[in-house]
Protein backbone atom coordinates (compact mmCIF):
# COMPACT_ATOMS: atom_id res chain seq x y z
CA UNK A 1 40.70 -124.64 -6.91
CA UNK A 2 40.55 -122.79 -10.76
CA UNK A 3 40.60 -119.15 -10.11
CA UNK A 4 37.33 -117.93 -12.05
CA UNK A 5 37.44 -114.44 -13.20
CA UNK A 6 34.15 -112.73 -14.14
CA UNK A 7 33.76 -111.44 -17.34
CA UNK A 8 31.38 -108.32 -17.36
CA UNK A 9 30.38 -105.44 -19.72
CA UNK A 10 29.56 -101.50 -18.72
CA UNK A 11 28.00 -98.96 -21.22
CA UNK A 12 28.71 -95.27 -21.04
CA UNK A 13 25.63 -94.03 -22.36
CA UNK A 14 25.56 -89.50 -22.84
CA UNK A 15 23.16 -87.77 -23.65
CA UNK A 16 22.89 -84.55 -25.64
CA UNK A 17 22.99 -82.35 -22.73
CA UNK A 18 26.05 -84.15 -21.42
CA UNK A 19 24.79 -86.14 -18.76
CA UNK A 20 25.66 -89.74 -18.48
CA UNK A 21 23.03 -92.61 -17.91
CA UNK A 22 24.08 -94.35 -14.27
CA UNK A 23 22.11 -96.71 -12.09
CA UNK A 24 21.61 -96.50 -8.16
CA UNK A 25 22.09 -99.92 -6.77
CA UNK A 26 22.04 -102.13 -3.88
CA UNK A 27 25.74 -103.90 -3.54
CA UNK A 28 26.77 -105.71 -0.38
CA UNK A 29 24.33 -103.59 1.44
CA UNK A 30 25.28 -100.07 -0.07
CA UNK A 31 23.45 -97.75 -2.32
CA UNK A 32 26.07 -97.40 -5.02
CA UNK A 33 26.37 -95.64 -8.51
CA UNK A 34 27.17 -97.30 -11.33
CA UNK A 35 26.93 -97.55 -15.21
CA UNK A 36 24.52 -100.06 -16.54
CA UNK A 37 26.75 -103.10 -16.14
CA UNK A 38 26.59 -106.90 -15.18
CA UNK A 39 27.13 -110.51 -16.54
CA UNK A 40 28.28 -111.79 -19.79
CA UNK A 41 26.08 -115.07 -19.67
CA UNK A 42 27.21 -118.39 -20.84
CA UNK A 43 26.52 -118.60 -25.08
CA UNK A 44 25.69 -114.80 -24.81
CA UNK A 45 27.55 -112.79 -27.27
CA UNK A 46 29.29 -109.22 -25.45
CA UNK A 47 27.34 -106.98 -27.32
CA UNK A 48 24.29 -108.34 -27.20
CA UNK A 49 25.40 -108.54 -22.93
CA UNK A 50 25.84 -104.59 -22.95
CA UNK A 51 22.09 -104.17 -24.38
CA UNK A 52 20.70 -106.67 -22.24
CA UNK A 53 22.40 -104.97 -19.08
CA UNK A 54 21.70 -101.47 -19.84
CA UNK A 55 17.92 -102.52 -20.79
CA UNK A 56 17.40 -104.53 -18.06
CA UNK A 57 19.30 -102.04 -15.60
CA UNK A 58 17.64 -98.69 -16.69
CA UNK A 59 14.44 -99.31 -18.95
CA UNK A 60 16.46 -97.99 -22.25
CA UNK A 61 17.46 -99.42 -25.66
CA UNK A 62 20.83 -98.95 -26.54
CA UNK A 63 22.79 -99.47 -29.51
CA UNK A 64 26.38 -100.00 -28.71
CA UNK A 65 28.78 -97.72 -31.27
CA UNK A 66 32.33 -98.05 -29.79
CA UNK A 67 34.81 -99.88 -27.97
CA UNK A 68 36.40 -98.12 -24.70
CA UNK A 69 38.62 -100.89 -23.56
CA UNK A 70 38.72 -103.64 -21.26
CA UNK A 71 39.47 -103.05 -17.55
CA UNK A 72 40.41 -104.97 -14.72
CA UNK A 73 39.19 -105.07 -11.28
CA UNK A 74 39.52 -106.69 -7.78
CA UNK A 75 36.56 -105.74 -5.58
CA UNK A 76 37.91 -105.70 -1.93
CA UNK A 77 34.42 -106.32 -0.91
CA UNK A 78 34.58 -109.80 -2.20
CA UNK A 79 37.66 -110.65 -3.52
CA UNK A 80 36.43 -111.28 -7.22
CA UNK A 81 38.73 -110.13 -10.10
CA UNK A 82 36.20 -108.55 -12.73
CA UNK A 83 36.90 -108.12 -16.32
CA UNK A 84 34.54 -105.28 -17.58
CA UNK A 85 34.90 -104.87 -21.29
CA UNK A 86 33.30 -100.93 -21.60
CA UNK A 87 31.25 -99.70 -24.48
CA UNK A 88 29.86 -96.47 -25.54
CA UNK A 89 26.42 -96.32 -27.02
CA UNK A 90 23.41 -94.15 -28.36
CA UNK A 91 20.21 -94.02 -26.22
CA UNK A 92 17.20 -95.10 -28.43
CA UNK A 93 14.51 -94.78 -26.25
CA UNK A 94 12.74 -95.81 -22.73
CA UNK A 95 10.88 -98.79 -23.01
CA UNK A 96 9.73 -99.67 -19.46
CA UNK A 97 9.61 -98.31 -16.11
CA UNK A 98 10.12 -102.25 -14.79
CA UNK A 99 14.21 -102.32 -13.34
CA UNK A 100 16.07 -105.20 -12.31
CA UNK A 101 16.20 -106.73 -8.75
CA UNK A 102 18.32 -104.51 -6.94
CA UNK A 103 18.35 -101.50 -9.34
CA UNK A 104 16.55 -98.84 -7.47
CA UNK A 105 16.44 -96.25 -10.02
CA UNK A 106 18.33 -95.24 -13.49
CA UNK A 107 19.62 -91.51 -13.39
CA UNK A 108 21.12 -88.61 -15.91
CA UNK A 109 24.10 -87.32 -14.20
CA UNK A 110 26.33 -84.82 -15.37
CA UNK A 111 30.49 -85.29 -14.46
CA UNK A 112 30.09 -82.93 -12.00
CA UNK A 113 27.41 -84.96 -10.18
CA UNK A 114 29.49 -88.17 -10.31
CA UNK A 115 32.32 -86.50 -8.97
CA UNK A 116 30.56 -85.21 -6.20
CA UNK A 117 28.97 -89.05 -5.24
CA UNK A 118 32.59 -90.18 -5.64
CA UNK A 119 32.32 -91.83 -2.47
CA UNK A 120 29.27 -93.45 -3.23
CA UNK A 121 30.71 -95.16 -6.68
CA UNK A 122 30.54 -98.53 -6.80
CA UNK A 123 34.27 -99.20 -8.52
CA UNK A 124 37.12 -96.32 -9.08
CA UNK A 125 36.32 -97.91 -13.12
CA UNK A 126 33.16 -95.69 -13.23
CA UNK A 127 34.50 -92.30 -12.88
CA UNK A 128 37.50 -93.76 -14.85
CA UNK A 129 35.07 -95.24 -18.07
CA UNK A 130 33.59 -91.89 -17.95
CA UNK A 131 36.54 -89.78 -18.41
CA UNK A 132 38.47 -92.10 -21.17
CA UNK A 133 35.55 -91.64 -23.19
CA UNK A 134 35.49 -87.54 -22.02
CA UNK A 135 38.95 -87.91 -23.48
CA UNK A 136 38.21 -89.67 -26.67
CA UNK A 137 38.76 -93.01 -26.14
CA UNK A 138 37.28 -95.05 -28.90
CA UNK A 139 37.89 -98.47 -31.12
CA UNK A 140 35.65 -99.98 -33.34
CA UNK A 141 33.02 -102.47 -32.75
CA UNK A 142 34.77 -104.78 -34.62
CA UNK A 143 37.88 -105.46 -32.16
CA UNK A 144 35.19 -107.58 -30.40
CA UNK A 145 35.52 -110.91 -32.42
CA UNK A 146 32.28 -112.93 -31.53
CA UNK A 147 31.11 -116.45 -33.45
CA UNK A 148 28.84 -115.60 -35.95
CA UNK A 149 25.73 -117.47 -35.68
């Protein structure tokens, strides 16, 4: 059997009052917090992923502006090794109400708030996207080298 990592993206998404864009989900039967995240699909460039997910996932248009860095994870839950490659980006603006199957609502948190759902986080690589790009954590767009069609 091929092992078969999952490639994913997250977006950190702030705000000018310093609250950060999250999502309440269902996963494996819990009400979770999480950045807008998901699926790379097959032929779909990263970037474009991020915008899809965080669209999709919370009703806003994004555009991406930095690189955080790409972090591994292996959910106990199911046993899946994730590779989230994290983004920062610049709200644009709400577009629809209409969330994705599962999302139950998109909320402005500040760090304070998150901390205090720590428990109900859906990966220990929320609270830690959050605070490497508190921290400065940034590389260019660019380091992502993507077929140009």
């Amino acid at each position: 059997m091929t092992w078969p990592p999952h490639a994913t993206v997250a977006v950190i998404v702030e705000d000018d009052q310093g609250r950060f864009l999250l999502v309440e989900e269902l996963s494996h039967g819990q009400v979770v917090l999480n950045q807008p995240a998901g699926h790379v699909e097959e032929g779909e460039k990263i970037l474009d992923a991020a915008q899809r997910e965080t669209l999709e996932e919370t009703g806003w248009e994004v555009t991406p502006e930095h690189f955080l860095g790409v972090y591994t994870y292996k959910a106990p839950a199911n046993g899946v090794t994730y590779y989230r490659f994290c983004f920062s980006a610049k709200a644009l603006n709400r577009v629809t109400d209409e969330l994705d199957d599962g999302i139950i609502a998109a909320h402005w948190l500040t760090p304070g708030e998150i901390r205090s759902h720590a428990d109900k986080l859906r990966s220990p690589l929320v609270m830690q996207c959050i605070e490497d790009y508190r921290n400065g954590r940034r590389f260019p767009l660019d380091v992502i080298v993507e077929p140009q069609t």
